[in-house]
C-alpha atoms as a PDB file:
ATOM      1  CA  UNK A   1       0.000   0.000   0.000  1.00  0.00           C
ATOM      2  CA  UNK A   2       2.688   2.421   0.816  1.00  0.00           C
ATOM      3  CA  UNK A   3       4.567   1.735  -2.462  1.00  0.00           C
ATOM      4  CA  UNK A   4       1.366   2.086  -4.200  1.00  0.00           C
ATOM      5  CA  UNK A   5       1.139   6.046  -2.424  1.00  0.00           C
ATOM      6  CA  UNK A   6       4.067   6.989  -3.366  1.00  0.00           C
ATOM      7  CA  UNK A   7       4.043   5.619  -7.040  1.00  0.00           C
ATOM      8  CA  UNK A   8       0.065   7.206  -6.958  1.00  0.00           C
ATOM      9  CA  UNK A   9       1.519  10.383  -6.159  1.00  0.00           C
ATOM     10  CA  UNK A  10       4.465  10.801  -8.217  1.00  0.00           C
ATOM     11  CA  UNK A  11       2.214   9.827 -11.296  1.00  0.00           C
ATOM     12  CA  UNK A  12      -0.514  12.683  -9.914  1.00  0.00           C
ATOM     13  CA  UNK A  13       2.520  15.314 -10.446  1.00  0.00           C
ATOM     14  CA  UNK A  14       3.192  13.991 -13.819  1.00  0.00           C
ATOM     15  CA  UNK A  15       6.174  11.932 -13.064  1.00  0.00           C
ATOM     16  CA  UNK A  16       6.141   8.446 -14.215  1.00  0.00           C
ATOM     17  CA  UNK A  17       7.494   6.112 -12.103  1.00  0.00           C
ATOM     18  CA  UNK A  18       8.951   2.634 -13.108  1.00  0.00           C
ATOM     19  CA  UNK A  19       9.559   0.101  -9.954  1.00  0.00           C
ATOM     20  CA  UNK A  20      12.465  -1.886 -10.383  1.00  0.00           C
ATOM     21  CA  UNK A  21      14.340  -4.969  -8.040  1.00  0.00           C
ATOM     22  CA  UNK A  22      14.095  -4.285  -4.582  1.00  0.00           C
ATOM     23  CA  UNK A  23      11.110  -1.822  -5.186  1.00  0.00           C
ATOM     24  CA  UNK A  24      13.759   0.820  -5.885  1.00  0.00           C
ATOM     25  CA  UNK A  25      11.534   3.707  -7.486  1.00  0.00           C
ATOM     26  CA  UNK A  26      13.418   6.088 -10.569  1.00  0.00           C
ATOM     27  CA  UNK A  27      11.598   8.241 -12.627  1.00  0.00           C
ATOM     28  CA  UNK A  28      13.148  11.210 -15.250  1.00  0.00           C
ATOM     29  CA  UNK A  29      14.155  14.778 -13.161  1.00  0.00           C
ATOM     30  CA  UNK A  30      14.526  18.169 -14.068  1.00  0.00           C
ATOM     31  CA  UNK A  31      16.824  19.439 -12.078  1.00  0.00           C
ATOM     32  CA  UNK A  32      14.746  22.778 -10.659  1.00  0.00           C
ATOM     33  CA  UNK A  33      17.452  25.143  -8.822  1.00  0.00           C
ATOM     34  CA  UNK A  34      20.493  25.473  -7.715  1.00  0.00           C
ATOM     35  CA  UNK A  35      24.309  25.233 -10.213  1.00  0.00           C
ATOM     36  CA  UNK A  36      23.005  22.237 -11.943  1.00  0.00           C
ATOM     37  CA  UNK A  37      19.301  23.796 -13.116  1.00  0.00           C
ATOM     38  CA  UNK A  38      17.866  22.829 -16.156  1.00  0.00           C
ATOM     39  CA  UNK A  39      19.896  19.636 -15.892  1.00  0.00           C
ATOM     40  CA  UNK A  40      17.849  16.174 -16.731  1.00  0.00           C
ATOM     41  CA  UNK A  41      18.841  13.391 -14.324  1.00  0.00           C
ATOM     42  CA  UNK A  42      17.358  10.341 -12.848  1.00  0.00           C
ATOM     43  CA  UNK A  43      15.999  10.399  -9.533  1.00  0.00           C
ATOM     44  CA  UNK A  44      15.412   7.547  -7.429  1.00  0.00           C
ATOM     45  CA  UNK A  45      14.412   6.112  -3.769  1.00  0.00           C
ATOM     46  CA  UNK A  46      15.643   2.481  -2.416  1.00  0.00           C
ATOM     47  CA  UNK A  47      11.907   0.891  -1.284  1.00  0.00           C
ATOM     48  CA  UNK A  48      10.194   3.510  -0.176  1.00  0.00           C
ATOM     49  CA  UNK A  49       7.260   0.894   1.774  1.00  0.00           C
ATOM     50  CA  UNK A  50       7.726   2.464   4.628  1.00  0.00           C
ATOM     51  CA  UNK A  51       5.981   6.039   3.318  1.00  0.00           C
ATOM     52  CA  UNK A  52       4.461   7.874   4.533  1.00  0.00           C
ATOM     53  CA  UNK A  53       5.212   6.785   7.929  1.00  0.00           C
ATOM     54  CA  UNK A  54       8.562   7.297   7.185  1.00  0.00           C
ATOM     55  CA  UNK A  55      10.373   9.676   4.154  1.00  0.00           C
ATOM     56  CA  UNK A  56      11.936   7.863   1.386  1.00  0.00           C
ATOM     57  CA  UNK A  57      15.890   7.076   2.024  1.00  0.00           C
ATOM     58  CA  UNK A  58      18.709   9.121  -0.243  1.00  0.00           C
ATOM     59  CA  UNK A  59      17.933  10.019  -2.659  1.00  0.00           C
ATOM     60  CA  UNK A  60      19.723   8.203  -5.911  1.00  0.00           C
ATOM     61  CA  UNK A  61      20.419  10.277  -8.531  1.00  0.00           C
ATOM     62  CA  UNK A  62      22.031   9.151 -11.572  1.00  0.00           C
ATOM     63  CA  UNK A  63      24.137   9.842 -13.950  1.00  0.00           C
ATOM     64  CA  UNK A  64      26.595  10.192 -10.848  1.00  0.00           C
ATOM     65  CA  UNK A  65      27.097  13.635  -9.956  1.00  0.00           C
ATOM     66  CA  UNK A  66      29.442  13.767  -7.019  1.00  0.00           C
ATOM     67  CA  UNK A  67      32.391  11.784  -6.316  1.00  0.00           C
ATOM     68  CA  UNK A  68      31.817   8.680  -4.187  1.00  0.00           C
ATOM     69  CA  UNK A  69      32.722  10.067  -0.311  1.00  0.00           C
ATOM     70  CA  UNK A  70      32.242   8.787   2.647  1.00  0.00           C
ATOM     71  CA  UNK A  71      31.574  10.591   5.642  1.00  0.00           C
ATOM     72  CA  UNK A  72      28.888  12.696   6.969  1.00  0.00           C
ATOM     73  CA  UNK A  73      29.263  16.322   5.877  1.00  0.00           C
ATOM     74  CA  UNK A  74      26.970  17.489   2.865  1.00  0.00           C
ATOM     75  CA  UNK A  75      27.224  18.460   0.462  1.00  0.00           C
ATOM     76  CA  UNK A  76      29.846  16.477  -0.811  1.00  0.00           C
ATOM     77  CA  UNK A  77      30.064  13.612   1.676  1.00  0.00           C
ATOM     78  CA  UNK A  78      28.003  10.938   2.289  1.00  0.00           C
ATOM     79  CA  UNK A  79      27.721   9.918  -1.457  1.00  0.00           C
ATOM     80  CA  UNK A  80      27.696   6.097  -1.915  1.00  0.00           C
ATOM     81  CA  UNK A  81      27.012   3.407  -4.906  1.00  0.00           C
ATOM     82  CA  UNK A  82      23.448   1.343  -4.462  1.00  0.00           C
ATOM     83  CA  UNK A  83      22.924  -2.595  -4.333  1.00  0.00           C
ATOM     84  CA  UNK A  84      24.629  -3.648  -7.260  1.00  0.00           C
ATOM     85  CA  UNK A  85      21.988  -5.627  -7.650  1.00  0.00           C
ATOM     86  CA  UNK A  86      19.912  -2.519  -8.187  1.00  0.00           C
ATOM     87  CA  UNK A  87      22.178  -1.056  -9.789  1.00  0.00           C
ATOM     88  CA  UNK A  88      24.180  -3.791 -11.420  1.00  0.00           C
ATOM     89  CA  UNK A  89      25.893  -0.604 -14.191  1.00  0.00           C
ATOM     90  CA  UNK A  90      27.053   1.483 -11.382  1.00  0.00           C
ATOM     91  CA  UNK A  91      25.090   4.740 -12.742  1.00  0.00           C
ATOM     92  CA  UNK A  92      23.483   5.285  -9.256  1.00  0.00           C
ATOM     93  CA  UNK A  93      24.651   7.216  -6.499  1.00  0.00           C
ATOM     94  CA  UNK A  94      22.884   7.355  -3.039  1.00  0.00           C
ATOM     95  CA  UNK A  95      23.223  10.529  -1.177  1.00  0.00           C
ATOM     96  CA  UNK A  96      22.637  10.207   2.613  1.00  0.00           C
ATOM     97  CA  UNK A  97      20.752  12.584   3.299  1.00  0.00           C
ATOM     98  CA  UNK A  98      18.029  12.357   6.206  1.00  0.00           C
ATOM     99  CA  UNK A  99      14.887  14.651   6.018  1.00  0.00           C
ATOM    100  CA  UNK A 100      14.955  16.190   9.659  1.00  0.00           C
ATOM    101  CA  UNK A 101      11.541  17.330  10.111  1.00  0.00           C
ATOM    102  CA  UNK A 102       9.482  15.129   8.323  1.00  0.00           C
ATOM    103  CA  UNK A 103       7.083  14.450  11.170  1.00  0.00           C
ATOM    104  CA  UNK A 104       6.201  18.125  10.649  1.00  0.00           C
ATOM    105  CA  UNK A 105       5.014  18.505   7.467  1.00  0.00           C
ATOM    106  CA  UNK A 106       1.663  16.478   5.513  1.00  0.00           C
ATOM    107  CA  UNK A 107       4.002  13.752   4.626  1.00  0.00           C
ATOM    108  CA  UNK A 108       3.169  14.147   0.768  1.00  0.00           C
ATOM    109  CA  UNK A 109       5.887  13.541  -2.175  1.00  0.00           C
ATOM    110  CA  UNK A 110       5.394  17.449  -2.203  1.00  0.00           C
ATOM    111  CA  UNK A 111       7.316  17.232   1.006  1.00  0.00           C
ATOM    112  CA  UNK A 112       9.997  15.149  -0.267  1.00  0.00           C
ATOM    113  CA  UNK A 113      10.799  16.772  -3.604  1.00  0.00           C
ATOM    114  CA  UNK A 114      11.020  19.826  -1.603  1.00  0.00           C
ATOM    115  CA  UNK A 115      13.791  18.358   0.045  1.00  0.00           C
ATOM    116  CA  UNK A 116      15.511  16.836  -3.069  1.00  0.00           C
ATOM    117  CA  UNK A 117      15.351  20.815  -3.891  1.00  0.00           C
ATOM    118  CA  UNK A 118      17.105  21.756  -1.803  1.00  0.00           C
ATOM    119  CA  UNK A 119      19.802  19.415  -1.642  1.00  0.00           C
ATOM    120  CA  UNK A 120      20.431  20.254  -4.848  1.00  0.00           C
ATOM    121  CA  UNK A 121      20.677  23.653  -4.589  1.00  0.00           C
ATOM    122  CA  UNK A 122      23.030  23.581  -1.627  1.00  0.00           C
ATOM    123  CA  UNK A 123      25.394  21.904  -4.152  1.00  0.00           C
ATOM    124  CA  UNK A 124      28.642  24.338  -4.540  1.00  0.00           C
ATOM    125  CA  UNK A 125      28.802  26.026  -7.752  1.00  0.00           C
ATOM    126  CA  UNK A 126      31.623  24.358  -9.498  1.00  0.00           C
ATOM    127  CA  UNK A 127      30.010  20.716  -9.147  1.00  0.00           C
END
């Protein structure tokens, strides 16, 4: 059901989803703000069932934009590959990003992009 609700509303903001192994969920991003605006990327959450109890883990953007880093310091850390078997072409990256705050808001995709938004345009200008 959760899967469903956040496939249901991607697809009501004219995304279209495709589910692949491991329910990871990618559809086709415009980039909206920030240095890489205008860019067209793939965005993508690992099994998002637990929504919208929970927010969606990463995200996974792809082509790879960012260097693989460990660590915890974003922008630029905290950048990892995905399951290979997900991702068995190693064009994903997973950002670690936690949405602090997500109990506060109506717990809608909405919320999330908003998020991915601003990730991205917290991104340093020669990335």
């Amino acid at each position: 059901m959760a899967l469903d609700d956040f496939i249901t509303q991607l697809r009501e903001l004219g995304y279209d989803p495709a589910v692949g192994p491991k329910n990871f969920v990618s559809f086709n991003y415009e980039i909206l703000i920030g240095p890489l605006r205008g860019k067209q990327i793939g965005l993508g959450f690992q099994d998002p069932s637990q929504f919208p109890l929970n927010p969606p883990g990463g995200p996974c953007v792809s082509p790879r934009l960012l260097p693989l880093r460990g660590g915890s310091a974003p922008p630029l850390e905290g950048v990892h590959a995905i399951d290979p078997a997900v991702d068995p072409s190693g064009e994903w990256e997973y950002w670690s990003r936690p949405f602090h705050g997500w109990d506060k808001t109506s717990r809608r995709v909405t919320d999330y992009l908003a998020h991915v938004n601003t990730l991205f345009d917290r991104l340093p200008d020669d990335v």
